[in-house]
Protein backbone atom coordinates (compact mmCIF):
# COMPACT_ATOMS: atom_id res chain seq x y z
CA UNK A 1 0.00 0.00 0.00
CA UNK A 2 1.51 3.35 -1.03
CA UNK A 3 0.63 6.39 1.16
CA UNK A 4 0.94 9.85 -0.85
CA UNK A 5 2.13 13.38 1.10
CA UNK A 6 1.10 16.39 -0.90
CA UNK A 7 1.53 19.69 -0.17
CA UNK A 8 1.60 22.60 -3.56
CA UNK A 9 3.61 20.80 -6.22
CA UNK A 10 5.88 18.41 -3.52
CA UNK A 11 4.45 15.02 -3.46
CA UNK A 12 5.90 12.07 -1.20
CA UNK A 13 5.04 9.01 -1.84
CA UNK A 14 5.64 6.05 0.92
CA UNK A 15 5.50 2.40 0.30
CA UNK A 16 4.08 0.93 3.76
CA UNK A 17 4.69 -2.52 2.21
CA UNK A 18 8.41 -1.86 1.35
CA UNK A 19 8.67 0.54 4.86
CA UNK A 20 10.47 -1.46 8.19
CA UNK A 21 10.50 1.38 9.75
CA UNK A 22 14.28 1.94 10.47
CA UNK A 23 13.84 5.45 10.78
CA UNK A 24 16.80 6.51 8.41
CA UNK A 25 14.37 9.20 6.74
CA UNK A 26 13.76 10.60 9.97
CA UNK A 27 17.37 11.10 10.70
CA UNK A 28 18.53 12.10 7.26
CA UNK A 29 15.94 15.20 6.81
CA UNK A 30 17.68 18.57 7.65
CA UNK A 31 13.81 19.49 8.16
CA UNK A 32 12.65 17.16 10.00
CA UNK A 33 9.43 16.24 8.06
CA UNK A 34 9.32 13.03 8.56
CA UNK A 35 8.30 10.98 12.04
CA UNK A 36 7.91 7.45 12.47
CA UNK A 37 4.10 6.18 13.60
CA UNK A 38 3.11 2.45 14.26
CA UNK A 39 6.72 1.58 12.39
CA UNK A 40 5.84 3.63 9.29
CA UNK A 41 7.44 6.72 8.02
CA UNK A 42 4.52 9.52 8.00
CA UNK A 43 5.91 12.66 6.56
CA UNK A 44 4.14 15.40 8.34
CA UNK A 45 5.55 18.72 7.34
CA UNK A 46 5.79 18.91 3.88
CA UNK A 47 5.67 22.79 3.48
CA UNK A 48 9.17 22.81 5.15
CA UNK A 49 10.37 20.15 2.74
CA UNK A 50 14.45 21.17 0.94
CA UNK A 51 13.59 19.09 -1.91
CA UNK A 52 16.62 17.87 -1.02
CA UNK A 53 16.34 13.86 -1.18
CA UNK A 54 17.87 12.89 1.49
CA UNK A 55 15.09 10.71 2.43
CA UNK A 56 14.80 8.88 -0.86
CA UNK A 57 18.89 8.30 -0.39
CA UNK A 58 18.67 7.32 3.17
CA UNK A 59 15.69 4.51 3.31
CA UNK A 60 17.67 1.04 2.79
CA UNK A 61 14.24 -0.05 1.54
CA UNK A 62 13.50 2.20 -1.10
CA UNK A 63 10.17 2.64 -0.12
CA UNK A 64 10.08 6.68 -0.68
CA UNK A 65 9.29 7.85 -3.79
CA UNK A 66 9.58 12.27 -4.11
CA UNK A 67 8.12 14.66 -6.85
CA UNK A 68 11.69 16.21 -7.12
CA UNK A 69 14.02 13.53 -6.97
């Protein structure tokens, strides 16, 4: 199941069934959008988002998916 963050013209896209919740997203955003509930990533914040990518870099899963990476 893929769970879509949108905010103006940033999308983030997370893929619950690819997600183990290790949290590297949550530690590699210099915003801190995203936050880790019931073991999922949930980004929260997306009007602060860089568009940076750390996040798509950082998940050993490759279960985020962004509009600008």
């Amino acid at each position: 199941m893929k769970k879509e963050f949108k905010e103006g013209n940033i999308t983030i896209t997370v893929d619950y069934d690819k997600c183990k919740g290790s949290g590297e997203c949550v530690t590699a955003c210099p915003v801190e959008i995203f936050e880790l509930v019931n073991g999922k990533a949930v980004a929260k914040k997306i009007g602060e988002c860089i568009e940076c990518c750390a996040c798509v870099n950082a998940c050993p899963y490759t279960a985020i998916e962004h509009s600008s990476c």
